[in-house]
Protein backbone atom coordinates (compact mmCIF):
# COMPACT_ATOMS: atom_id res chain seq x y z
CA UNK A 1 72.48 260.05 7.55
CA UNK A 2 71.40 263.03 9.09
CA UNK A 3 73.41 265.49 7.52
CA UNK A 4 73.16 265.56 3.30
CA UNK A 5 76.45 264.76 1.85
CA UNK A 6 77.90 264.94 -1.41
CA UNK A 7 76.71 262.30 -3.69
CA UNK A 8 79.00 259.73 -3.58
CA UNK A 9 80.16 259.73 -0.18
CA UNK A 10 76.14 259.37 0.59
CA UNK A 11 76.52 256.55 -1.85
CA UNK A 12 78.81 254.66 -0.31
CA UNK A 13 77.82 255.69 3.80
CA UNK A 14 74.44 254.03 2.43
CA UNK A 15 75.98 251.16 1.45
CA UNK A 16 78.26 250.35 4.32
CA UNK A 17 75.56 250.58 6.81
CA UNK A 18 74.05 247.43 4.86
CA UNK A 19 70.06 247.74 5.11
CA UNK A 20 68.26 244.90 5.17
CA UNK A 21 65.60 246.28 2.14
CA UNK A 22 62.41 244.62 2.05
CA UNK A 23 61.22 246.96 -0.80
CA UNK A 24 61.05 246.73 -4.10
CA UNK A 25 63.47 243.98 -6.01
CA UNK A 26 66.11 246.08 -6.88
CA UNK A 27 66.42 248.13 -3.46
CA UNK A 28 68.51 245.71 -1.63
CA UNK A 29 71.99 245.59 -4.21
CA UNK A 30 71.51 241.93 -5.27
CA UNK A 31 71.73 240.48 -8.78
CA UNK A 32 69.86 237.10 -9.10
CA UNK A 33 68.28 238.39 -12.23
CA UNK A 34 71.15 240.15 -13.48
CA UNK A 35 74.18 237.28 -14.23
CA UNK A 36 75.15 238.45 -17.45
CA UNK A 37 75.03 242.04 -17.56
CA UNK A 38 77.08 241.61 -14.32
CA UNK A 39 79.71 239.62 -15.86
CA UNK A 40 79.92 241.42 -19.23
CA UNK A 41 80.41 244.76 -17.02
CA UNK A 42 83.20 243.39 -14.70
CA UNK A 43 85.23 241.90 -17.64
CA UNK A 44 84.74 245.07 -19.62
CA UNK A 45 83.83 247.82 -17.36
CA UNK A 46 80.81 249.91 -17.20
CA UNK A 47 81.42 252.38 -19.85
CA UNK A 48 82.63 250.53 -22.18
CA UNK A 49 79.22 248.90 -22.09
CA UNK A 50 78.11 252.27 -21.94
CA UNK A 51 79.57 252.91 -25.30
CA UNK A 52 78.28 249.40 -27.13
CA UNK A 53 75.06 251.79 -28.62
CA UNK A 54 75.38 250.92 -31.94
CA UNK A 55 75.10 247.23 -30.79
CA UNK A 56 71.48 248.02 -30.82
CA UNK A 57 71.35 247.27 -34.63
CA UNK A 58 72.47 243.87 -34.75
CA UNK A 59 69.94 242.51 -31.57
CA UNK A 60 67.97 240.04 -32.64
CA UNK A 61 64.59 240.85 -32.37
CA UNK A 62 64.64 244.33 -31.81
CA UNK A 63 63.11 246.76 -34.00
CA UNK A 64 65.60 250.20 -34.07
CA UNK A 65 65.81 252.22 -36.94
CA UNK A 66 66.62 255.68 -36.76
CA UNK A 67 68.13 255.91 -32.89
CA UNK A 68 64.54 254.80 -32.04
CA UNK A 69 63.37 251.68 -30.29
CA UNK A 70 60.67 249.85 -31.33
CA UNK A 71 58.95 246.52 -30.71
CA UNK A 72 61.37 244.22 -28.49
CA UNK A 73 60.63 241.23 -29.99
CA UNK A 74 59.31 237.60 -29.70
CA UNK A 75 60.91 236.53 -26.32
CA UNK A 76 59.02 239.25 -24.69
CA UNK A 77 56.42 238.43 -26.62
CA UNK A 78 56.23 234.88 -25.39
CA UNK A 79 56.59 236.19 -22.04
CA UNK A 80 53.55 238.23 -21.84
CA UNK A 81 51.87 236.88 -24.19
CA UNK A 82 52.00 240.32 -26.18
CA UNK A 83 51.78 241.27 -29.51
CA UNK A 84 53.71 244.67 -29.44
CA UNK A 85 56.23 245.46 -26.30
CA UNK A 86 57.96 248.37 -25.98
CA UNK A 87 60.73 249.29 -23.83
CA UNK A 88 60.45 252.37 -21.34
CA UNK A 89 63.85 253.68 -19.39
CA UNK A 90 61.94 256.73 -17.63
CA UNK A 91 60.13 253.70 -15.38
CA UNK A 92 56.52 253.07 -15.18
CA UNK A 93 55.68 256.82 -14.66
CA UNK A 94 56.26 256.93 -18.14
CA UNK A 95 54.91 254.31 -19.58
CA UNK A 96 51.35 255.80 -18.07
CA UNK A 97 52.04 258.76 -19.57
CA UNK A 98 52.40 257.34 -23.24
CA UNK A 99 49.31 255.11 -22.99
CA UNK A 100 46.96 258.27 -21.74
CA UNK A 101 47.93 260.03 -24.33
CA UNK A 102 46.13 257.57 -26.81
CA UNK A 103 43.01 258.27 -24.66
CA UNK A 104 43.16 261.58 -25.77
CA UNK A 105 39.65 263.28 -25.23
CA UNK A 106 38.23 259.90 -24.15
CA UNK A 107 36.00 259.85 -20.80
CA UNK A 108 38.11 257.15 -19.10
CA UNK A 109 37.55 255.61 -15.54
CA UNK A 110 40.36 255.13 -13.08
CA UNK A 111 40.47 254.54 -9.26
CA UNK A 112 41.00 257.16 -7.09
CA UNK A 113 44.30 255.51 -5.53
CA UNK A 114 45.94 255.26 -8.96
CA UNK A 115 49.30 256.78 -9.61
CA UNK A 116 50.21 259.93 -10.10
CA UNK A 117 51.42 259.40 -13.72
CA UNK A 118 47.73 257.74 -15.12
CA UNK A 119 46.07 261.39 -13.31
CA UNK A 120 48.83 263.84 -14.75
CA UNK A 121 48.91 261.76 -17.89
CA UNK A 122 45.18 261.82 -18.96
CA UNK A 123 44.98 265.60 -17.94
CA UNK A 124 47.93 266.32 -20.43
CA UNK A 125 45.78 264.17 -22.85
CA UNK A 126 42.73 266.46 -22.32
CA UNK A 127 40.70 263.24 -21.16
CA UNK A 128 37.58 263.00 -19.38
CA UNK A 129 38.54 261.14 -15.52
CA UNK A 130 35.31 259.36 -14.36
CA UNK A 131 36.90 259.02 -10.62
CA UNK A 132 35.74 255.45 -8.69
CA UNK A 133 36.60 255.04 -4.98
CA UNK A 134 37.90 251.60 -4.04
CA UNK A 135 36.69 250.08 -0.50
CA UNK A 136 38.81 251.20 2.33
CA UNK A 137 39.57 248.60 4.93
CA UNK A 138 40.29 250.04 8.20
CA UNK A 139 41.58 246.90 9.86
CA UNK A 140 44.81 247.17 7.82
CA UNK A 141 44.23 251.30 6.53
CA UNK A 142 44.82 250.21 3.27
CA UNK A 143 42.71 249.93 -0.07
CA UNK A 144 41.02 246.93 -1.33
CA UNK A 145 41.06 245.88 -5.21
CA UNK A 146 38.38 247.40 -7.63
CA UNK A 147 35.98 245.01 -8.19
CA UNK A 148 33.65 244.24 -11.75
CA UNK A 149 30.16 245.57 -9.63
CA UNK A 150 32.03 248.89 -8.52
CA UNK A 151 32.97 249.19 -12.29
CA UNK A 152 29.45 248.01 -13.62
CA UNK A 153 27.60 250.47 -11.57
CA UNK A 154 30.19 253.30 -12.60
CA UNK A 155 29.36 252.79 -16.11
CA UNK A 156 25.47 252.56 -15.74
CA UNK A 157 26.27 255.81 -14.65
CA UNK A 158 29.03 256.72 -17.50
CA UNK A 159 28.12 254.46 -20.44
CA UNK A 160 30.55 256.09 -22.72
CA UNK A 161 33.31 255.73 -20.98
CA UNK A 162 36.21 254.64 -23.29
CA UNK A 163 38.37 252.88 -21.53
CA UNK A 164 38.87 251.57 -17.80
CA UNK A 165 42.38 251.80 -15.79
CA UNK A 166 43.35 249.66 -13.23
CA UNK A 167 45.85 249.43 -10.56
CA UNK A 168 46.67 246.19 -9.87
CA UNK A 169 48.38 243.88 -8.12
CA UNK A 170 48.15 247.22 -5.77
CA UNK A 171 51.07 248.55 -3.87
CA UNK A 172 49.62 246.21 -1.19
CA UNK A 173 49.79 243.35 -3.78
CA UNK A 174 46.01 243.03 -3.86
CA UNK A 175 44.90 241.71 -7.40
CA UNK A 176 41.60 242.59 -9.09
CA UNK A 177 39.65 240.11 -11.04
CA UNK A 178 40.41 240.91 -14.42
CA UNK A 179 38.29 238.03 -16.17
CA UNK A 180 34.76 239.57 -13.97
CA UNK A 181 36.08 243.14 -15.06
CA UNK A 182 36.25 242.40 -18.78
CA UNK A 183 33.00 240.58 -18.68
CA UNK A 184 31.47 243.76 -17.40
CA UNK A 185 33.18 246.35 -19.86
CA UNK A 186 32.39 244.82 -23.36
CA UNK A 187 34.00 246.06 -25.95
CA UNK A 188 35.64 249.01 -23.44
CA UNK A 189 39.51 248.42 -23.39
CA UNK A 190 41.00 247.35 -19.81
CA UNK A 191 44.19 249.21 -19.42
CA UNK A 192 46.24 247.76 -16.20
CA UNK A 193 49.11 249.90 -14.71
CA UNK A 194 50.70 246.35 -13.42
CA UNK A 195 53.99 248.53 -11.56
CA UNK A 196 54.41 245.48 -9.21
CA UNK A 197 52.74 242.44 -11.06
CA UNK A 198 55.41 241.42 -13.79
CA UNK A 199 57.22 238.84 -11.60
CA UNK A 200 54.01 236.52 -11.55
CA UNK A 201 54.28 235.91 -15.20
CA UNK A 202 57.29 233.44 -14.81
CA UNK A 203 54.96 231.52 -12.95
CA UNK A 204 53.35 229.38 -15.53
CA UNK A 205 50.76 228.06 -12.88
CA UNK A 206 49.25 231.65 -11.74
CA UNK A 207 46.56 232.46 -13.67
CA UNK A 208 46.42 236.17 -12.42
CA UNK A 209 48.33 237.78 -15.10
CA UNK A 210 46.46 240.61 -16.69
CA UNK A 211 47.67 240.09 -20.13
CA UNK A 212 46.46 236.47 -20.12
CA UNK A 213 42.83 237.45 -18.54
CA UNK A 214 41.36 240.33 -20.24
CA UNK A 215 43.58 243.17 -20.09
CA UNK A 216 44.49 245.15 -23.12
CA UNK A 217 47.21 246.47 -22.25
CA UNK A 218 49.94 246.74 -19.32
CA UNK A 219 52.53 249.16 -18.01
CA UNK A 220 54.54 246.66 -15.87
CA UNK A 221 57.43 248.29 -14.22
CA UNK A 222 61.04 245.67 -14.80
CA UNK A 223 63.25 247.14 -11.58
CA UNK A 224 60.06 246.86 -8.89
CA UNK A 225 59.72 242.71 -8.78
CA UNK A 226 62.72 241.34 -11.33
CA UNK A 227 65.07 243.16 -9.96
CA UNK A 228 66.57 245.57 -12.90
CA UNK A 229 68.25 249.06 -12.71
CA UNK A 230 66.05 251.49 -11.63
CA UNK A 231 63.40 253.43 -14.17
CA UNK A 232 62.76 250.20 -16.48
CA UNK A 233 59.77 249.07 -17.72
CA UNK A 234 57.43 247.68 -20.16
CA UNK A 235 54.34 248.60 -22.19
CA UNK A 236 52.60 245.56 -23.50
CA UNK A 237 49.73 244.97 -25.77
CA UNK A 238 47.93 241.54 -25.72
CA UNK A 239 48.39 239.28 -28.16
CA UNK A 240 44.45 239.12 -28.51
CA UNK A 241 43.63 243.16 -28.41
CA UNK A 242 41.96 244.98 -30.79
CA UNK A 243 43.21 248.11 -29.80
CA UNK A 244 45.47 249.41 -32.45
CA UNK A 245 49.29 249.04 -32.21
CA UNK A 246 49.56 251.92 -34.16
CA UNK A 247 48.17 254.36 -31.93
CA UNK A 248 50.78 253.23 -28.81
CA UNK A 249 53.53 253.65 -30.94
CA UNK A 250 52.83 257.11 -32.34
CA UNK A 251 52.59 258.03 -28.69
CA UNK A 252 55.37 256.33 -27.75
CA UNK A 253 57.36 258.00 -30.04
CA UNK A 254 56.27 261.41 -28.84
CA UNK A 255 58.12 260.55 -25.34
CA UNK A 256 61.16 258.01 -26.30
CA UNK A 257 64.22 259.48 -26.28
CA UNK A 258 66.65 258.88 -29.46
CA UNK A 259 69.18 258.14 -27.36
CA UNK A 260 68.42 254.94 -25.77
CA UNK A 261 70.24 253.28 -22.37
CA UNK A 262 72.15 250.38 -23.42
CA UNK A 263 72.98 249.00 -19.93
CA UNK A 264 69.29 249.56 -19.01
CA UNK A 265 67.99 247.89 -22.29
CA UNK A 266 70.25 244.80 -21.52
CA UNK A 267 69.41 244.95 -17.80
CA UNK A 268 65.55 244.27 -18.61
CA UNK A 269 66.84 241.87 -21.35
CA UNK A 270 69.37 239.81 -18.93
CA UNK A 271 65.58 239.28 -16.17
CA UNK A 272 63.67 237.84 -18.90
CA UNK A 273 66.44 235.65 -20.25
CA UNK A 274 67.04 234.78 -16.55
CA UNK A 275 63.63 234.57 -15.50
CA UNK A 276 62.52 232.28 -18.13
CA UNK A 277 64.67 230.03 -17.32
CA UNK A 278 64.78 229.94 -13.54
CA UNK A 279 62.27 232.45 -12.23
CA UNK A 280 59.58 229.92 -10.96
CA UNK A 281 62.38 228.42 -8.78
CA UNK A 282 62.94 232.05 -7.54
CA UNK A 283 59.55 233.05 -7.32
CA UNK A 284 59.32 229.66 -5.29
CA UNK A 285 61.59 230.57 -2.93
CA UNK A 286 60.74 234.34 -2.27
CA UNK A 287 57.29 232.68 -1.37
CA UNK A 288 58.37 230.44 1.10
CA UNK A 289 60.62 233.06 2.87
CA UNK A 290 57.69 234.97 3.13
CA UNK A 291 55.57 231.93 4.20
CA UNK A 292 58.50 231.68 7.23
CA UNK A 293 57.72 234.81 8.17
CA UNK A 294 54.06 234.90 8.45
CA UNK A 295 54.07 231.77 10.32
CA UNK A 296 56.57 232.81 12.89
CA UNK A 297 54.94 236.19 13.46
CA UNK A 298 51.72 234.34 13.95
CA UNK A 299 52.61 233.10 16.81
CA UNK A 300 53.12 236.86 18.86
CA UNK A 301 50.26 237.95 21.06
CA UNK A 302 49.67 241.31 19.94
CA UNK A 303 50.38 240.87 16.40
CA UNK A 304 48.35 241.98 13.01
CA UNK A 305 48.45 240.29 9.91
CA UNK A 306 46.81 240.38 7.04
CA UNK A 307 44.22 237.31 6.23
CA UNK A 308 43.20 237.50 2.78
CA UNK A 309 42.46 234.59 0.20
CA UNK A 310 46.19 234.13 -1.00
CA UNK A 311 44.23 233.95 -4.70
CA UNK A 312 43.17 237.50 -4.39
CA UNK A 313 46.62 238.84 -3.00
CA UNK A 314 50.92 238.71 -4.13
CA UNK A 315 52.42 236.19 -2.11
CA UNK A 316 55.44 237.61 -2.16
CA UNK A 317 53.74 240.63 0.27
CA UNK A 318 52.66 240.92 3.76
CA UNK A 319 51.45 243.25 5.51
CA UNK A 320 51.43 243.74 9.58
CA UNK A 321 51.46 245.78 12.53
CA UNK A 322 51.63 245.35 16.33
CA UNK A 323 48.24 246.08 18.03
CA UNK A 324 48.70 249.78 20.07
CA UNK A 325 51.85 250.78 18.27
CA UNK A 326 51.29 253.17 15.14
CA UNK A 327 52.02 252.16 12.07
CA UNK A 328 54.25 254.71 10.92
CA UNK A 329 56.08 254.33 14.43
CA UNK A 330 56.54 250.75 13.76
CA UNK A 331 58.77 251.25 10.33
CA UNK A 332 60.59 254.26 12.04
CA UNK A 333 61.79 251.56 14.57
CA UNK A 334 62.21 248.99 12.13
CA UNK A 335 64.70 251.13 10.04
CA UNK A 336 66.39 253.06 13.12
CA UNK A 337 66.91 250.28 15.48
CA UNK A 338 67.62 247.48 12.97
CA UNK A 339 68.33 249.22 9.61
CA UNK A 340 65.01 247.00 7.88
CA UNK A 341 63.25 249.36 5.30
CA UNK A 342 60.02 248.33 4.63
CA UNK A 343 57.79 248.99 1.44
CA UNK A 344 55.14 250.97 2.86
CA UNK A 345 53.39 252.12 5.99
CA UNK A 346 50.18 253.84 7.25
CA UNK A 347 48.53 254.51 10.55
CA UNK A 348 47.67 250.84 11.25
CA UNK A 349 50.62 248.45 9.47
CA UNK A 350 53.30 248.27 7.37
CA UNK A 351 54.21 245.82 3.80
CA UNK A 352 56.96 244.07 3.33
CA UNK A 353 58.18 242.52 0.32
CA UNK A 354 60.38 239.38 0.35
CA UNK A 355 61.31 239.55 -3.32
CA UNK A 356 63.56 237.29 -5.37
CA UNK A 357 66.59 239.22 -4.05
CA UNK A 358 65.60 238.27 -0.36
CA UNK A 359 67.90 236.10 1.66
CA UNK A 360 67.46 233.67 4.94
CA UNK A 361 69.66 236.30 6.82
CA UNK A 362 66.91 238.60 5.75
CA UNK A 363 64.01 236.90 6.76
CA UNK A 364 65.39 235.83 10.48
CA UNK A 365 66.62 239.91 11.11
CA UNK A 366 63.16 240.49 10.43
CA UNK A 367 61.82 237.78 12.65
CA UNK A 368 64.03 238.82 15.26
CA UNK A 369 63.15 242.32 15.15
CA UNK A 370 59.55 242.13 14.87
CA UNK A 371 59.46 239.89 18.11
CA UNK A 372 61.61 242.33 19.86
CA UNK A 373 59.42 245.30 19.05
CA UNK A 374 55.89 242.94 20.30
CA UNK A 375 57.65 242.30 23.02
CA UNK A 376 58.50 245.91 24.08
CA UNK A 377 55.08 246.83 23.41
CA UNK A 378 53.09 243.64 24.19
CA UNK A 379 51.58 246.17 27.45
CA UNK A 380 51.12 249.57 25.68
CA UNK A 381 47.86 251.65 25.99
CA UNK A 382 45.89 252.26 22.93
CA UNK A 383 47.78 254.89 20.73
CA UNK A 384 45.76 258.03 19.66
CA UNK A 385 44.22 257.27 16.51
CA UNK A 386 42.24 260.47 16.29
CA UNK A 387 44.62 261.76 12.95
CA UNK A 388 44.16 259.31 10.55
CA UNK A 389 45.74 260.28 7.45
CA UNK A 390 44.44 257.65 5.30
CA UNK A 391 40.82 258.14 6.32
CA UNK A 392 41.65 261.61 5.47
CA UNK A 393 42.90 260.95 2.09
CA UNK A 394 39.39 258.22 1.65
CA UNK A 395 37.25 261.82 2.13
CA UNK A 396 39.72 263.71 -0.19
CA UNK A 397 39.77 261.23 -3.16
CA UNK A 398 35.38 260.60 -2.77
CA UNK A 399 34.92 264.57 -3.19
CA UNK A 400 37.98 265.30 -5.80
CA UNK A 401 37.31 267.48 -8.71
CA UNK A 402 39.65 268.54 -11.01
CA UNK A 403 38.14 271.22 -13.17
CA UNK A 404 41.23 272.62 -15.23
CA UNK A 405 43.12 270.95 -18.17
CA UNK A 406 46.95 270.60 -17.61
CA UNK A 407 47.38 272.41 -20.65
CA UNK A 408 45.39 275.29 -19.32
CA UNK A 409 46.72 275.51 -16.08
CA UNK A 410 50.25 275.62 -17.33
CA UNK A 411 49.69 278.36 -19.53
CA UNK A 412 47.92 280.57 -16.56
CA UNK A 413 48.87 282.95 -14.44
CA UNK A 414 49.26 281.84 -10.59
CA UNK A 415 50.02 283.26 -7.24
CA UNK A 416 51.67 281.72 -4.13
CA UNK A 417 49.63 281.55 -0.86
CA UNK A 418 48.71 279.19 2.64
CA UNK A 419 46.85 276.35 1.24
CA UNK A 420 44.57 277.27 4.39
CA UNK A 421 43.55 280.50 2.19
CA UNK A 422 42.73 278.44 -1.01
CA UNK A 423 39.88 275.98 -0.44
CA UNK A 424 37.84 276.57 -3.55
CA UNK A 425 40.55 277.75 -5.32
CA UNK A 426 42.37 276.01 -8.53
CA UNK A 427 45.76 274.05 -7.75
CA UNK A 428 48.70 275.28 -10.10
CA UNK A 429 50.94 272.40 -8.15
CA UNK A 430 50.91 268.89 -7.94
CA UNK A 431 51.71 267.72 -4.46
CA UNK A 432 52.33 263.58 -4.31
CA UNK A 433 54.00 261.42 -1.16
CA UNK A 434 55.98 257.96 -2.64
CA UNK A 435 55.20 255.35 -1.65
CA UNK A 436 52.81 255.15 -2.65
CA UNK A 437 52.60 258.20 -5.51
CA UNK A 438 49.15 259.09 -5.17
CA UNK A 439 48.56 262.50 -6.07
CA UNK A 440 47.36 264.48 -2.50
CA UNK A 441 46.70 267.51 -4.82
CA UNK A 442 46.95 267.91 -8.97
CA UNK A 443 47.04 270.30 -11.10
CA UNK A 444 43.93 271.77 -11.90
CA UNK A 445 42.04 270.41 -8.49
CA UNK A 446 39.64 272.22 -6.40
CA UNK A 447 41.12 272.37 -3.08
CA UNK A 448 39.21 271.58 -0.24
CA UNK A 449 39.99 271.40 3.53
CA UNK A 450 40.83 267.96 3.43
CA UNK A 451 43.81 268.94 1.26
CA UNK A 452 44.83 271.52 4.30
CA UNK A 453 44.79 268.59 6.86
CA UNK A 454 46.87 266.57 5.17
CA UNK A 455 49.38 269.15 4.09
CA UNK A 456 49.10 271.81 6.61
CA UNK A 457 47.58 275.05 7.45
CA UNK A 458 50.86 277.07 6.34
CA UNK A 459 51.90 274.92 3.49
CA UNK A 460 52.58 277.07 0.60
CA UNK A 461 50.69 276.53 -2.88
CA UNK A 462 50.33 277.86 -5.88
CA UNK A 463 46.82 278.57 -7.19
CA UNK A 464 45.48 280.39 -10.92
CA UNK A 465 44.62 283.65 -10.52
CA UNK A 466 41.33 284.23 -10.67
CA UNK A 467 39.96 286.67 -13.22
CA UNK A 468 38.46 289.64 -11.98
């Protein structure tokens, strides 16, 4: 796929070369979650479904009233144990952005490794960002859940912050300890951007929901771990919260569009009809393919894994590497020698995810592979770790400022120049990499040289022009 095509003949070479996808849920074509949206658009073809809008007013449930969508209801309340949930087809990104903008003017604390959407979306908002750096683990080069003593000490230092935001599970699937954190924040609200956590709700026995331990409320993405079309998701308020309902749907309003996705609407619909039903038996399953797969690769020589309590991390996730081969190297070969995508990699390992949508053909390519590549490398020298982009990142993130309102910087004058000329200067750009989305420079930052290491001496940015 080297040269770019037109759309739909790089739609369908993508297809035919049949990726094994251990991504995100919906990456891999499969419809476990999806029977009935599958079977009303075969019988009756995609647009027609398409078409079916005004359907909207006779779902039971659903609140829609002027071309608007409102509160979805009492199965999704059961689900999450919400009072209010509200249906987002712009994905989690989104859903970020509608819940900072209640936080308006609020000093709010967020890690430093949250998404690009919570940053952007409390700038917009004109909030305060109280910044906390997560422990770095070097072993894997990955970052380790906030915990309620990193948040206690950041509000001895902050006690007005508003409102806390968490990340978790993480891209890694590492969960934080919601029921610790509340105890620590009082009357603060807990805010969870829960992107990859919504499966773990259709297991009745895991207690690690955030909704259900403290949180206030959740952006949970829908296509990421059950498996609907892409740019679904949630925003939930607990049944229990005291923050007002009101607020989240004036700002929700502000964003939703008044013309609502049918097919994507019935597509998060058709995974919690599904899911409540069977979703433990998939969830189940996914678990023990992944369980296959740890305990095969176990058994290599020159293998890393990761060894955390399995109550502090997704089961569904696992990450790895092979000692002396880089981890980026190691998913380059993955996906050019064997056509196996994997979630996310770094200098040390790689994640996979064996979703609900993963099958036994999956899991033994991936066997296979992975002892092919030990093997290849099982003598290999140590690999030059000197660049270390994540370390890089750790410095970035512990020394960020961002001085300049979103507002302001988008109404300012800027000028295009070599990052390598800018350090001190203001950032007019936002510069990301996804996975995993975290912002590597946003708008209104103070660049610094750890910004020019990880994008490069030449790489052109715009900065405000300064006044004179």
């Amino acid at each position: 796929m080297k040269n770019k095509k037109q759309i739909f003949e790089a739609i369908e070479e993508f297809i035919q070369s049949d990726p094994t996808q251990l991504q995100i849920s919906n990456h891999n074509g499969r419809i476990i979650s999806q029977p009935r949206l599958n079977k009303i658009i075969q019988n009756s073809g995609f647009k027609k479904v398409d078409a079916a809008w005004e359907c909207m007013h006779n779902i039971s449930g659903l609140q829609f009233s002027g071309s608007r969508i409102g509160d979805l209801g009492e199965v999704f309340h059961q689900t999450f144990n919400s009072k209010l949930s509200l249906f987002v087809q712009n994905g989690s990104s989104m859903g970020n952005q509608v819940v900072a903008l209640t936080l308006a003017h609020k000093k709010v604390l967020i890690q430093a490794n949250s998404h690009v959407s919570v940053y952007t979306g409390l700038s917009l908002s004109n909030a305060e960002i109280v910044l906390l750096e997560p422990e770095f683990n070097q072993e894997y080069g990955i970052h380790m859940a906030v915990t309620a003593d990193q948040i206690q000490q950041a509000i001895q230092q902050h006690p007005d912050i508003y409102a806390v935001i968490l990340t978790s599970p993480s891209y890694e699937g590492l969960f934080a300890d919601y029921q610790k954190i509340r105890d620590v924040i009082g009357s603060r609200y807990l805010i969870v951007d829960e992107a990859h956590g919504a499966i773990h709700y259709f297991d009745k026995s895991d207690k690690r929901t955030a909704l259900s331990s403290g949180a206030d409320i959740t952006v949970s993405s829908m296509h990421k771990s059950l498996g609907t079309l892409v740019g679904t998701s949630l925003i939930n308020v607990a049944a229990d919260s005291k923050f007002p309902t009101k607020k989240i749907l004036d700002a929700y309003y502000t964003f939703a569009t008044t013309s609502p996705n049918i097919i994507l609407l019935a597509s998060v619909y058709d995974a919690i009809l599904e899911l409540n039903e069977n979703g433990e038996e998939y969830l189940q399953n996914a678990i023990q393919r992944n369980n296959q797969f740890r305990n095969e690769i176990e058994k290599l020589d020159n293998i890393i894994i990761d060894s955390f309590d399995q109550s502090q991390k997704d089961q569904l996730k696992t990450i790895f590497g092979i000692k002396n081969v880089h981890g980026y190297q190691l998913a380059k070969i993955l996906q050019d020698k064997y056509n196996i995508w994997v979630e996310k990699c770094n200098s040390i390992s790689v994640i996979v995810t064996i979703h609900i949508n993963t099958e036994d053909a999956d899991i033994d390519k991936l066997i296979k592979a992975v002892r092919e590549i030990s093997k290849k490398f099982e003598y290999k020298t140590q690999y030059d770790q000197s660049i270390n982009q994540e370390l890089i990142y750790v410095n970035l993130t512990k020394k960020r400022k961002i001085l300049t309102p979103l507002t302001k910087v988008m109404s300012s004058d800027k000028e295009e120049k070599k990052i390598q000329d800018c350090i001190g200067r203001i950032s007019g750009n936002l510069q990301y990499f996804c996975p995993p989305g975290y912002p590597v420079l946003t708008f209104g930052e103070e660049i610094s040289k750890e910004h020019v290491e990880i994008l490069g001496q030449n790489f052109l940015i715009e900065v405000l022009v300064e006044d004179e």
